[in-house]
Protein backbone atom coordinates (compact mmCIF):
# COMPACT_ATOMS: atom_id res chain seq x y z
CA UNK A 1 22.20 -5.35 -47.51
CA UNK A 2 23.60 -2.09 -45.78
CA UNK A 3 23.06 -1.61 -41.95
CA UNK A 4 21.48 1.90 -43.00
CA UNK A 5 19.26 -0.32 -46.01
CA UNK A 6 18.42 -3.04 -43.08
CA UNK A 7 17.36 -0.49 -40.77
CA UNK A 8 14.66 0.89 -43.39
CA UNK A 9 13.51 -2.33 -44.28
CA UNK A 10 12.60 -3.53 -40.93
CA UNK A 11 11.23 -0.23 -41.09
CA UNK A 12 8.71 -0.29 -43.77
CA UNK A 13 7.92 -4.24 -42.58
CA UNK A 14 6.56 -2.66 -38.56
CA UNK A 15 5.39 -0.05 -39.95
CA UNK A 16 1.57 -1.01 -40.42
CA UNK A 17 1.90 -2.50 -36.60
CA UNK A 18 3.43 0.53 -35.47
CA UNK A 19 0.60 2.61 -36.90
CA UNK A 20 -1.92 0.16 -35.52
CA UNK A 21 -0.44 0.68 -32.29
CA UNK A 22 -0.14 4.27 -31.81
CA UNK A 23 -2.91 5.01 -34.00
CA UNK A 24 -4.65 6.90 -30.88
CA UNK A 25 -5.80 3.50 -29.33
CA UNK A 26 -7.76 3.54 -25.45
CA UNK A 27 -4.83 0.93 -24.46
CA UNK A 28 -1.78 2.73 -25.46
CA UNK A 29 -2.73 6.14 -24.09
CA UNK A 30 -3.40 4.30 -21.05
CA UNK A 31 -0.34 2.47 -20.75
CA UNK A 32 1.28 5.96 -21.36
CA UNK A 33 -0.48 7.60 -18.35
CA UNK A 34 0.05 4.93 -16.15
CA UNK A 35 3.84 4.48 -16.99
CA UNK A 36 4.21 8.39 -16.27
CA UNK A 37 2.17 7.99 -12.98
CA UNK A 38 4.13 5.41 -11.59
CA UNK A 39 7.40 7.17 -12.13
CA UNK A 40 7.55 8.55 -8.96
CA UNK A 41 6.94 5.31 -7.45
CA UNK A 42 9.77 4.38 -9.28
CA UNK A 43 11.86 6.73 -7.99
CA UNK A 44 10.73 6.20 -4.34
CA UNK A 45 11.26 2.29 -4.30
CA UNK A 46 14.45 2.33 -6.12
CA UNK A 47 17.10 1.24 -3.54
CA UNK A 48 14.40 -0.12 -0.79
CA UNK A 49 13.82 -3.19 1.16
CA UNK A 50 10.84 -5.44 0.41
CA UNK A 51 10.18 -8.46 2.47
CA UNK A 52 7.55 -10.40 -0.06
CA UNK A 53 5.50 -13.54 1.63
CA UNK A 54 4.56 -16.59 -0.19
CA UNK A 55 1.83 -18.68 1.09
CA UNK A 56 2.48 -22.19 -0.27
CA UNK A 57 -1.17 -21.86 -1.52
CA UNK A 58 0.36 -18.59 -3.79
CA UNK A 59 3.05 -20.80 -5.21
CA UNK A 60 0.85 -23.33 -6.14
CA UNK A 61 -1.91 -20.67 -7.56
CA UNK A 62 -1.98 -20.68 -11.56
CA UNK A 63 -1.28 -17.27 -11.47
CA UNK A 64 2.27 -17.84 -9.50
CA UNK A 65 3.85 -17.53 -12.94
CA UNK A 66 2.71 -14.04 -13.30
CA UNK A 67 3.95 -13.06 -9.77
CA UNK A 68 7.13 -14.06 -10.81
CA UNK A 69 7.26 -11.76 -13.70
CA UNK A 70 6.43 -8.83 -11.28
CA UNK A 71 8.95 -9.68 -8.96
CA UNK A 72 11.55 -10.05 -11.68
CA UNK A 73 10.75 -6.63 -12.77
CA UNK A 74 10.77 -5.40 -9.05
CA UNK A 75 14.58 -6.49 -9.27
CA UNK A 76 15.54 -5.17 -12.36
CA UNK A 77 13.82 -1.78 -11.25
CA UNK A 78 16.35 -1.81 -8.29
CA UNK A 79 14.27 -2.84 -5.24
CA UNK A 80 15.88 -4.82 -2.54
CA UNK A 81 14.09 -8.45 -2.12
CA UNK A 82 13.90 -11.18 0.55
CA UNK A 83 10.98 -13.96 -0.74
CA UNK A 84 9.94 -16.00 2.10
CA UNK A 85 7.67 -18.90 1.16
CA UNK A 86 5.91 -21.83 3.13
CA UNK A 87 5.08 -24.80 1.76
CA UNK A 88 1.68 -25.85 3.41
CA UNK A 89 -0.53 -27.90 0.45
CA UNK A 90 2.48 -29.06 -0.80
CA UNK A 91 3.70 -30.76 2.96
CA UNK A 92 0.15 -31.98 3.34
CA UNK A 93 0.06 -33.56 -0.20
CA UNK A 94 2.98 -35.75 0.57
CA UNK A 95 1.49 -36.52 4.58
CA UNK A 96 -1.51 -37.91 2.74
CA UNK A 97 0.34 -39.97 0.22
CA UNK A 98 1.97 -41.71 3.28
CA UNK A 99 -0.85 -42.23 5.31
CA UNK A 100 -0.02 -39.81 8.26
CA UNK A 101 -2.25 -37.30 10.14
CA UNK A 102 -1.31 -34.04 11.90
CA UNK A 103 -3.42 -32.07 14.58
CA UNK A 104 -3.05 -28.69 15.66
CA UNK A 105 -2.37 -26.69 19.27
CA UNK A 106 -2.48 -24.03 19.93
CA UNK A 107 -2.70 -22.62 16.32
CA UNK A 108 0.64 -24.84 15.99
CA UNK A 109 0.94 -27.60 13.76
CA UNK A 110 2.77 -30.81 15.95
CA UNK A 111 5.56 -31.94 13.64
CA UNK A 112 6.79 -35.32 14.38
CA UNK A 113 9.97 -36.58 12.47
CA UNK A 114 7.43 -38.25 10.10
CA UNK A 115 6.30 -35.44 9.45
CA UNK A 116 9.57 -33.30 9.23
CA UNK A 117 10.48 -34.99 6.57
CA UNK A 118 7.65 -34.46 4.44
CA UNK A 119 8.44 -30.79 5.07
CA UNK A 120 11.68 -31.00 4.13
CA UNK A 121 10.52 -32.64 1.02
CA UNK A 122 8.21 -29.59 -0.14
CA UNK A 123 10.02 -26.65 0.82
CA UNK A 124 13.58 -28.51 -0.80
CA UNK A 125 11.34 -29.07 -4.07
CA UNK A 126 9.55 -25.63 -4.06
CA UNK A 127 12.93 -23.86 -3.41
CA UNK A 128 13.94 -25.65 -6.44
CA UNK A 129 10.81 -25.14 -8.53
CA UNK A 130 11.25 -20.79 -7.49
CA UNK A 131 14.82 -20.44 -8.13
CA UNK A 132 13.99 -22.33 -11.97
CA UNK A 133 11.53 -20.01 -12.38
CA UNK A 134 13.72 -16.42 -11.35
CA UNK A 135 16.20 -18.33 -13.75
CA UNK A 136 14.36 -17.67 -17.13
CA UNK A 137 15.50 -15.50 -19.79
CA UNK A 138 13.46 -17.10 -22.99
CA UNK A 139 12.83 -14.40 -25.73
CA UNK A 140 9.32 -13.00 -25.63
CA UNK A 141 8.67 -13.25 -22.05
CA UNK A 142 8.95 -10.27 -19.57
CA UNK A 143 12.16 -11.76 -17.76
CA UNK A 144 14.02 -11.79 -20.93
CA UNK A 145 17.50 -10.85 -20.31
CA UNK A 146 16.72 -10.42 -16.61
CA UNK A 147 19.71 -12.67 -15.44
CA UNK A 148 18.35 -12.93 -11.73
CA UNK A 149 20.20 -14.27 -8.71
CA UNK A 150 18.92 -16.13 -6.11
CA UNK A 151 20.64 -16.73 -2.87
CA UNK A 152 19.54 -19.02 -0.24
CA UNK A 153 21.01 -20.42 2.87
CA UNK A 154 20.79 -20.89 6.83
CA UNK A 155 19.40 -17.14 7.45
CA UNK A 156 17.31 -18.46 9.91
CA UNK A 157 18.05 -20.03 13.43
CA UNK A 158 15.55 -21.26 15.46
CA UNK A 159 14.74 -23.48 18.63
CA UNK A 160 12.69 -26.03 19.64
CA UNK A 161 8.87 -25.15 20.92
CA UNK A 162 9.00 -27.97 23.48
CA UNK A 163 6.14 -28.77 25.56
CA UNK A 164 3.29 -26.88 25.45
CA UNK A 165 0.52 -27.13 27.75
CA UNK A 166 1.76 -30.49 28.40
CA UNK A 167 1.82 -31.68 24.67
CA UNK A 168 5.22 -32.16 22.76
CA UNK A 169 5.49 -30.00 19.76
CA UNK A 170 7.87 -32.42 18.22
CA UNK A 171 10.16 -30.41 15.45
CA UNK A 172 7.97 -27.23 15.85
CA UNK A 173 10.00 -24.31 16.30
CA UNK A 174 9.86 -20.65 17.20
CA UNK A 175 12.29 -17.86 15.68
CA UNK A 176 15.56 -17.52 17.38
CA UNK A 177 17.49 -14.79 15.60
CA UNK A 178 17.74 -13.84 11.67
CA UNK A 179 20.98 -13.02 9.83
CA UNK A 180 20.11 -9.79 8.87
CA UNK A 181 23.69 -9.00 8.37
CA UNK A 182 24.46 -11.79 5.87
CA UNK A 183 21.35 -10.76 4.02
CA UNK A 184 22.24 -7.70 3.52
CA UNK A 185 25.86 -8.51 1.82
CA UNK A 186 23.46 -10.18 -0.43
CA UNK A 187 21.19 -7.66 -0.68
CA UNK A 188 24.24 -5.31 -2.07
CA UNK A 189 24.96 -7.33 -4.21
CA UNK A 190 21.58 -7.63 -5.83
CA UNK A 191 20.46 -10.92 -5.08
CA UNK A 192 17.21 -12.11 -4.32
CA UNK A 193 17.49 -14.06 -1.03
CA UNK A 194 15.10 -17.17 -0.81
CA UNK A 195 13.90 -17.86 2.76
CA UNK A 196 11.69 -20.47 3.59
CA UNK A 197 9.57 -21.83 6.65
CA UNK A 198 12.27 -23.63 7.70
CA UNK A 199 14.71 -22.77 10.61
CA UNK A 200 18.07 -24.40 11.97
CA UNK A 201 19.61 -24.79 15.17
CA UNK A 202 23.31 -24.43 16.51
CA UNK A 203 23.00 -28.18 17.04
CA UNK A 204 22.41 -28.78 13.45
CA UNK A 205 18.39 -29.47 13.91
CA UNK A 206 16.19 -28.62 11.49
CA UNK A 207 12.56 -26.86 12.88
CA UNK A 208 9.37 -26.37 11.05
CA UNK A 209 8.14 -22.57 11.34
CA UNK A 210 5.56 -20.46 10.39
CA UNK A 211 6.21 -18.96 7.21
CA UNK A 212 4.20 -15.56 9.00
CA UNK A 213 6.76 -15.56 11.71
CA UNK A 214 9.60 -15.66 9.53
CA UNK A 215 8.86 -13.09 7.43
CA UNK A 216 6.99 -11.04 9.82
CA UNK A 217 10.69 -10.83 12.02
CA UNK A 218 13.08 -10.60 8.65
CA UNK A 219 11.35 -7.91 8.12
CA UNK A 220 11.55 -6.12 11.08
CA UNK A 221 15.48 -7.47 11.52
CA UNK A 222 16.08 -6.22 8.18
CA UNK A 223 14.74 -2.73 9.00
CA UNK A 224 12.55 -3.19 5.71
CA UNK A 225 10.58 -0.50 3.64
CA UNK A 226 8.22 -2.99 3.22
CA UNK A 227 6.63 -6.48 3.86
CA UNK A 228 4.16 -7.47 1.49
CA UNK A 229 1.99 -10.45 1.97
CA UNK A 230 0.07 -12.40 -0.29
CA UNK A 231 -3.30 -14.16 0.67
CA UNK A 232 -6.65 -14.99 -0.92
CA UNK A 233 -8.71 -12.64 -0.40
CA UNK A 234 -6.42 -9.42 -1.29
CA UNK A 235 -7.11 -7.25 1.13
CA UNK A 236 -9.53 -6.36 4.04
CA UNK A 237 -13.10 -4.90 3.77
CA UNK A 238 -15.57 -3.56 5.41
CA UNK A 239 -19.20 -4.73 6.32
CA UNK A 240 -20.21 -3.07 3.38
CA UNK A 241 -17.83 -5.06 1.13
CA UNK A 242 -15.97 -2.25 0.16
CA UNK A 243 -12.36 -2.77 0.00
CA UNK A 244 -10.01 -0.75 2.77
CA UNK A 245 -7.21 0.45 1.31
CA UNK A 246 -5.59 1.67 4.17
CA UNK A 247 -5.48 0.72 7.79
CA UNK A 248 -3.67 2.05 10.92
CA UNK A 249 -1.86 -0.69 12.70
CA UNK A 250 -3.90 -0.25 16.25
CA UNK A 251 -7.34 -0.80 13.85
CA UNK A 252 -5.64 -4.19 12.40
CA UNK A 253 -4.51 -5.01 16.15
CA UNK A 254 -8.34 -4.40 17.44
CA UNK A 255 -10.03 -6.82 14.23
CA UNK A 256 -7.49 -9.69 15.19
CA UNK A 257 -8.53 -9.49 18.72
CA UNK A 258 -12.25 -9.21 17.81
CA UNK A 259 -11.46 -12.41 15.27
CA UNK A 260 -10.13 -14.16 18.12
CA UNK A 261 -12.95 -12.98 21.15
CA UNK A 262 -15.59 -15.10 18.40
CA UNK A 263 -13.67 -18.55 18.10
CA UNK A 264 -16.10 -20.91 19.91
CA UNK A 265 -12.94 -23.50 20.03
CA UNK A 266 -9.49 -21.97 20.84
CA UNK A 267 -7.70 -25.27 18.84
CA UNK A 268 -9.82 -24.07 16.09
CA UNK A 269 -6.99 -22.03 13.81
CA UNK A 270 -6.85 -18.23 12.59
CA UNK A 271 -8.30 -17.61 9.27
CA UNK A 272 -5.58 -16.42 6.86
CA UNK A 273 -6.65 -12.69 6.78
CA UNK A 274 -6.24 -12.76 10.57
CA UNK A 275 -2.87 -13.70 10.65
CA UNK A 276 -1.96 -11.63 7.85
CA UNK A 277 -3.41 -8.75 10.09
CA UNK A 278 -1.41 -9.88 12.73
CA UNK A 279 1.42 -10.08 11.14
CA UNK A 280 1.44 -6.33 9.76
CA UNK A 281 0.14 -5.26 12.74
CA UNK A 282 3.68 -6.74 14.80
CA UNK A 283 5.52 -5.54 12.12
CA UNK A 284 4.18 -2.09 11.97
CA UNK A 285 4.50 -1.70 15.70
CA UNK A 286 8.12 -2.78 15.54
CA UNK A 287 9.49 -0.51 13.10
CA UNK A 288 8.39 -1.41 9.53
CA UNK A 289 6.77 1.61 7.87
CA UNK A 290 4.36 0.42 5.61
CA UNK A 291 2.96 -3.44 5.22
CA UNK A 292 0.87 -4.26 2.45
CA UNK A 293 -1.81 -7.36 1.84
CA UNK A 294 -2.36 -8.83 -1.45
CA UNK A 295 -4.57 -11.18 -3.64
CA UNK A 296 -1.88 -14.25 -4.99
CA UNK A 297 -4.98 -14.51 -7.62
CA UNK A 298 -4.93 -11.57 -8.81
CA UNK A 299 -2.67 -10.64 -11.90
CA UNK A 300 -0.69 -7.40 -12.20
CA UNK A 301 -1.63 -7.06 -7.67
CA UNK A 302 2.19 -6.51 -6.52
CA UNK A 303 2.30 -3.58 -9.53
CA UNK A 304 -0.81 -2.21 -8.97
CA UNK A 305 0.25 -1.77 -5.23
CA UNK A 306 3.42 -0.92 -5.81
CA UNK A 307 3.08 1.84 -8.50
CA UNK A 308 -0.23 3.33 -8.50
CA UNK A 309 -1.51 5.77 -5.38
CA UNK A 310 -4.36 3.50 -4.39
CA UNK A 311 -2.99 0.02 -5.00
CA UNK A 312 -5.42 -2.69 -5.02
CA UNK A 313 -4.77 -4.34 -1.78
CA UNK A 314 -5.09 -2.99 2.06
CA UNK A 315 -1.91 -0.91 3.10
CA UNK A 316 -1.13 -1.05 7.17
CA UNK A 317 0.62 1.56 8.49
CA UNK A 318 1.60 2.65 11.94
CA UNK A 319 0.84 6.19 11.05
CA UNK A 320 -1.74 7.61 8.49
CA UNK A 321 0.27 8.23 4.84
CA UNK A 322 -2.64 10.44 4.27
CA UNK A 323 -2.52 13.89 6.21
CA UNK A 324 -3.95 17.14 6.88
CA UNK A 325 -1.51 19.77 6.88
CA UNK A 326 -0.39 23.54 6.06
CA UNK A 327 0.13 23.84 2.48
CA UNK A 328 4.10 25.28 1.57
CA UNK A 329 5.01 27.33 -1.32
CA UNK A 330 6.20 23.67 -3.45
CA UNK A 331 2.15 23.05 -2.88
CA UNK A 332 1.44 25.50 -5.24
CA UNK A 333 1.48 23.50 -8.21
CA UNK A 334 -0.39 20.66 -6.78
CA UNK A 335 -3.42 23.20 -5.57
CA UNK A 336 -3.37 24.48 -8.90
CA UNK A 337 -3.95 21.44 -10.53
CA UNK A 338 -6.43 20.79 -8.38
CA UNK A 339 -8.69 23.38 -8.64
CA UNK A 340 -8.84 23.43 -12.45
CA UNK A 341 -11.32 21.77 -13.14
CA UNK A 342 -13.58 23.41 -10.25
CA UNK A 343 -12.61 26.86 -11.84
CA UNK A 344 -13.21 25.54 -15.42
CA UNK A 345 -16.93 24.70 -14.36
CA UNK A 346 -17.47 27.79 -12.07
CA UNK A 347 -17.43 26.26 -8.67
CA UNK A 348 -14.02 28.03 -7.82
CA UNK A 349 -13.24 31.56 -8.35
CA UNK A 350 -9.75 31.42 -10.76
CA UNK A 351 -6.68 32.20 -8.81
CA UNK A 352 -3.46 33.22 -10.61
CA UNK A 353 -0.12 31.01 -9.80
CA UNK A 354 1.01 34.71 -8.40
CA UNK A 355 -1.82 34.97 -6.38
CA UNK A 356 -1.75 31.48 -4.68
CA UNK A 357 1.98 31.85 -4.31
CA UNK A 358 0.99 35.23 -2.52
CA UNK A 359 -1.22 33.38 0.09
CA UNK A 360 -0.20 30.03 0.25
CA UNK A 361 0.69 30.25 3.73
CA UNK A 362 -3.58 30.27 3.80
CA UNK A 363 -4.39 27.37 2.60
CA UNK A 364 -4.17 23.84 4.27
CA UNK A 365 -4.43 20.51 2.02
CA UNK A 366 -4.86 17.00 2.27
CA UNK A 367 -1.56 14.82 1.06
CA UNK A 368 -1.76 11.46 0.16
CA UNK A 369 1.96 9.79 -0.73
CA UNK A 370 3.10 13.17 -1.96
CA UNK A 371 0.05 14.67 -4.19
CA UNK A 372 -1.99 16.99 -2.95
CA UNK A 373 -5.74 15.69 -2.86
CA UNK A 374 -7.77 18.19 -0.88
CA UNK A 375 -7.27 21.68 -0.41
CA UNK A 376 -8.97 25.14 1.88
CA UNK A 377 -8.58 28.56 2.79
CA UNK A 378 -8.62 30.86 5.82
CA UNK A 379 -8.81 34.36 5.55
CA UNK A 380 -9.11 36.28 8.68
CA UNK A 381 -10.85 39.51 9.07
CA UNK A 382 -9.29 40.23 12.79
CA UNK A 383 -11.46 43.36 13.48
CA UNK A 384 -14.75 41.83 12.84
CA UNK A 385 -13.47 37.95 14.34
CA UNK A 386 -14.81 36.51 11.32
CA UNK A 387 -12.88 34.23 8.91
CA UNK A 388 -14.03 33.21 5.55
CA UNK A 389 -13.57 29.48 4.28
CA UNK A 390 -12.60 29.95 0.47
CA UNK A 391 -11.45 27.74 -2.10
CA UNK A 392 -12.28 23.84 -0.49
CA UNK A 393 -11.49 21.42 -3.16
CA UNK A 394 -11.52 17.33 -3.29
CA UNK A 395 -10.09 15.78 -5.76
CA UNK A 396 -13.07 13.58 -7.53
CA UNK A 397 -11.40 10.64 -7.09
CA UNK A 398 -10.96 11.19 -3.48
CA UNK A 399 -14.49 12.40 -2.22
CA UNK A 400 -15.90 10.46 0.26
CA UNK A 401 -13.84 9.07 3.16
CA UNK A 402 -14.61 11.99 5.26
CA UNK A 403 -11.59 14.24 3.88
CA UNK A 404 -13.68 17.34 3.09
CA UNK A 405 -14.41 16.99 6.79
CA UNK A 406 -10.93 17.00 8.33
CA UNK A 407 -10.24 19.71 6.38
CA UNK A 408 -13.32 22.11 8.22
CA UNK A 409 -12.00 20.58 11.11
CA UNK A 410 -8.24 21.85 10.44
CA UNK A 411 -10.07 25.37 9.12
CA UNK A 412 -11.91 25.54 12.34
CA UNK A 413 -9.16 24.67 14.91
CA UNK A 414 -7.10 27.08 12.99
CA UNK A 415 -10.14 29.97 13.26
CA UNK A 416 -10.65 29.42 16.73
CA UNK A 417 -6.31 29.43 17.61
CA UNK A 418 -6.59 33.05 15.44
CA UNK A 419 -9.63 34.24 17.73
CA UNK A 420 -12.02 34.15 15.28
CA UNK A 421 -15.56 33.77 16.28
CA UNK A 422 -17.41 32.80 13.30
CA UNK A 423 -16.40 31.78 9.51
CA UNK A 424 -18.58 32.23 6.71
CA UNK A 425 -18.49 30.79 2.88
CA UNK A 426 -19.66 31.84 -0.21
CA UNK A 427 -20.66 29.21 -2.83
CA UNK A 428 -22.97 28.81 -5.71
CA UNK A 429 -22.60 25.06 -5.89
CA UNK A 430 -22.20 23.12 -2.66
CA UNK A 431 -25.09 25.14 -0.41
CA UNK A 432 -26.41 21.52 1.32
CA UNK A 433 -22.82 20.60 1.73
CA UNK A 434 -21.75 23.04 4.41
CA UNK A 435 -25.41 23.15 5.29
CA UNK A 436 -25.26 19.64 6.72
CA UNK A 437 -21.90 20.55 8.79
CA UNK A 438 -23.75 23.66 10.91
CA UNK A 439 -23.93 26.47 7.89
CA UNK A 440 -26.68 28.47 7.78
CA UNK A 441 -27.54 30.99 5.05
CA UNK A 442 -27.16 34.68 5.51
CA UNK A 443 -27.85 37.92 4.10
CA UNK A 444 -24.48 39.17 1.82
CA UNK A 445 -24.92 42.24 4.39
CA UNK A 446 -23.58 40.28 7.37
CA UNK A 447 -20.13 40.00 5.41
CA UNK A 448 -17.38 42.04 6.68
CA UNK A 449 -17.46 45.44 5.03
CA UNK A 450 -14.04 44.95 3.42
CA UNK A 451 -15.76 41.75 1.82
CA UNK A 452 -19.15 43.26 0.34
CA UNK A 453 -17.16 46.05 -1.15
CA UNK A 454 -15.53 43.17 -3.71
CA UNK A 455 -18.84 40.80 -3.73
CA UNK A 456 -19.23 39.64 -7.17
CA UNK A 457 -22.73 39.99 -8.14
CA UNK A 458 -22.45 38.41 -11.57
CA UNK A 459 -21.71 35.13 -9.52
CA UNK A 460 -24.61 35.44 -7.10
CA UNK A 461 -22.93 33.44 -4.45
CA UNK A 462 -25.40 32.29 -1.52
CA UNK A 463 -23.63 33.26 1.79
CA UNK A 464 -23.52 30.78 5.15
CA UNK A 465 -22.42 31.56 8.27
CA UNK A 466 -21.29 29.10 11.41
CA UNK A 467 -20.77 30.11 14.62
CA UNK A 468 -17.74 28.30 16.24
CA UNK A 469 -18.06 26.55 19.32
């Protein structure tokens, strides 16, 4: 058969799955969105640094296999990766099978040479086990044709602990220095480079670490975009239950203090969310932009964080990546989208991409990683020191949190630096809103002359006033 005859054979044989697919399903359309909403994540992470910790409890989590997918696609989407993994049930596993015990101090585990050994043991087979897995390229999986590299060496040098508080650590070491240099040749040459809880001396001694540590300071010696750490629980939340998705690094500084001001016994160890707190916290405050915690359970959770604006995790951040802030004329298009749907119902009087261009320099909006969530206007009437608050949007997703609040705030400050005396609103919709933040209503003949001559009557807005302190 003819290439051109082949080609409309295999054809006419999909065709009844192809029509089942794209025969307007929920899924597909969905895919579709999300694929186009992630593209600028896409572009953004191309080229960057991620530092991705691996709890020996993640590795040995059934859904480990999926991870692996995600970081295979990670790789082939051009992001820079170091994988640092511990081996913790796995080194206990073996300590049981040979009879031996280990204590704690100090939130340090006392490694004898017993016990060294056992360590060795894990991480040497889990190393194995990782790179086996990055190595697939079976048809009909997701890392077909992937053709991964994995790198792993003596990255890490590290010294002894010693005594401590008059008890001998043993083979328990602390973080000397990393080769950030020799990871990135790696790095350039995209490679994955495997690190592991393990650290080595100039002597030729081998130290057991905390996996934290290690990646915690890789990170910050790499200069990384990002360190992302997996744990149980996926995230932090708050005494509601309510997942955070963000935290500055000072509030994840304060909640591993208050963890540690409530241990009754201070040999008693940190939970896992506490040091994963900590460990964004130190690496935040030493130069890494953006740290990110993660369920290991949960399927499709590096992705999700990686390539969606809310991610499904807790993001910690030295500095908020949400902001209030003048709007520019390249806002325009993100206002305008955002008030759509408010103008399409009658909550917004439509504005004109001419018209918003004209006055941008009005408006201030809320950003969150580049799209513009929130949005309000100041005009000024100078002569009567009045300003009128027009235009306050939140996108639906986004309401709640307190935005529509920093926004006044910013529309205030911004009245009083002009001035201005009082502002006043006009709304049909939102009367208890602004009447719960010090609005009262008003007669339309307290407006500003210039405004009641262009009142719309067929809208009927109610008028509020607030005086500003």
């Amino acid at each position: 058969m003819d290439p051109g005859r082949q080609r409309l054979h295999n054809d006419r044989l999909n065709k009844p799955d192809r029509e089942r697919t794209l025969s307007g399903s929920d899924s597909s359309t969905n895919y579709v969105n999300w694929f186009r909403h992630s593209s600028p994540y896409i572009n953004m992470h191309r080229g960057k640094t991620f530092v991705l910790m691996l709890s020996g409890e993640a590795i040995a989590d059934d859904n480990f296999a999926n991870t692996v997918h995600d970081i295979a696609l990670l790789n082939s989407l051009g992001v820079r990766l170091v994988l640092v993994h511990g081996a913790r049930p796995q080194a206990e596993r073996r300590l049981e099978a040979r009879g031996l015990s280990t204590r704690l101090h100090h939130d340090l585990r006392i490694t004898s040479t017993e016990i060294l050994e056992c360590v060795i043991e894990a991480v040497g087979c889990l190393r194995t086990d990782i790179e086996a897995r990055l190595s697939m390229g079976l048809a009909n999986t997701p890392m077909h044709g992937a053709r991964i590299r994995v790198c792993s060496g003596n990255f890490v040098t590290a010294r002894p602990v010693g005594v401590l508080d008059g008890v001998d650590m043993g083979h328990t070491g602390e973080l000397r220095r990393i080769d950030h240099d020799g990871i990135r040749k790696l790095l350039d040459l995209n490679q994955i480079v495997l690190l592991s809880n393990l650290g080595f001396s100039p002597t030729g001694e081998v130290f057991n670490l905390a996996v934290e540590e290690v990646a915690t300071q890789a990170a910050i010696a790499l200069k990384a975009d990002k360190l992302i750490l997996f744990g149980a629980d996926g995230g932090i939340r708050d005494s509601r239950g309510d997942l955070r998705s963000e935290l500055l690094a000072q509030t994840a500084r304060r909640l591993v203090h208050q963890y540690h001001a409530h241990l009754d016994d201070p040999e008693q160890p940190f939970s896992e969310t506490a040091n994963l707190l900590e460990c964004a916290a130190t690496a935040c405050e030493q130069g890494v932009p953006r740290c990110h915690l993660i369920g290991y359970r949960d399927d499709g959770a590096l992705l999700n964080e990686l390539f969606t604006r809310d991610g499904q995790g807790t993001m910690v951040v030295s500095h908020s990546y949400e902001q209030v802030r003048s709007a520019t004329i390249e806002d325009v298009g993100g206002i305008l989208e955002l008030i759509a749907p408010l103008e399409e119902k009658g909550v917004l009087v439509r504005r004109s991409r001419e018209l918003l261009e004209a006055e941008i320099e009005r408006f201030t909006v809320v950003e969150r990683d580049g799209a513009i969530i929130g949005c309000a206007a100041l005009y000024p009437f100078a002569e009567d020191r009045i300003g009128e608050l027009a235009c306050v949007a939140i996108d639906g997703n986004y309401r709640g949190g307190q935005r529509g609040d920093r926004l006044l705030e910013a529309i205030e400050a911004s009245a009083r630096e002009m001035g201005l005396e009082q502002l006043f609103v006009l709304t049909t919709r939102t009367a208890h809103w602004f009447l719960e933040r010090g609005f009262h209503a008003a007669e339309k003949d307290r407006l500003p002359h210039e405004k009641q001559a262009i009142y719309n009557l067929q809208r009927n807005s109610k008028v509020f006033f607030k005086t500003l302190g």
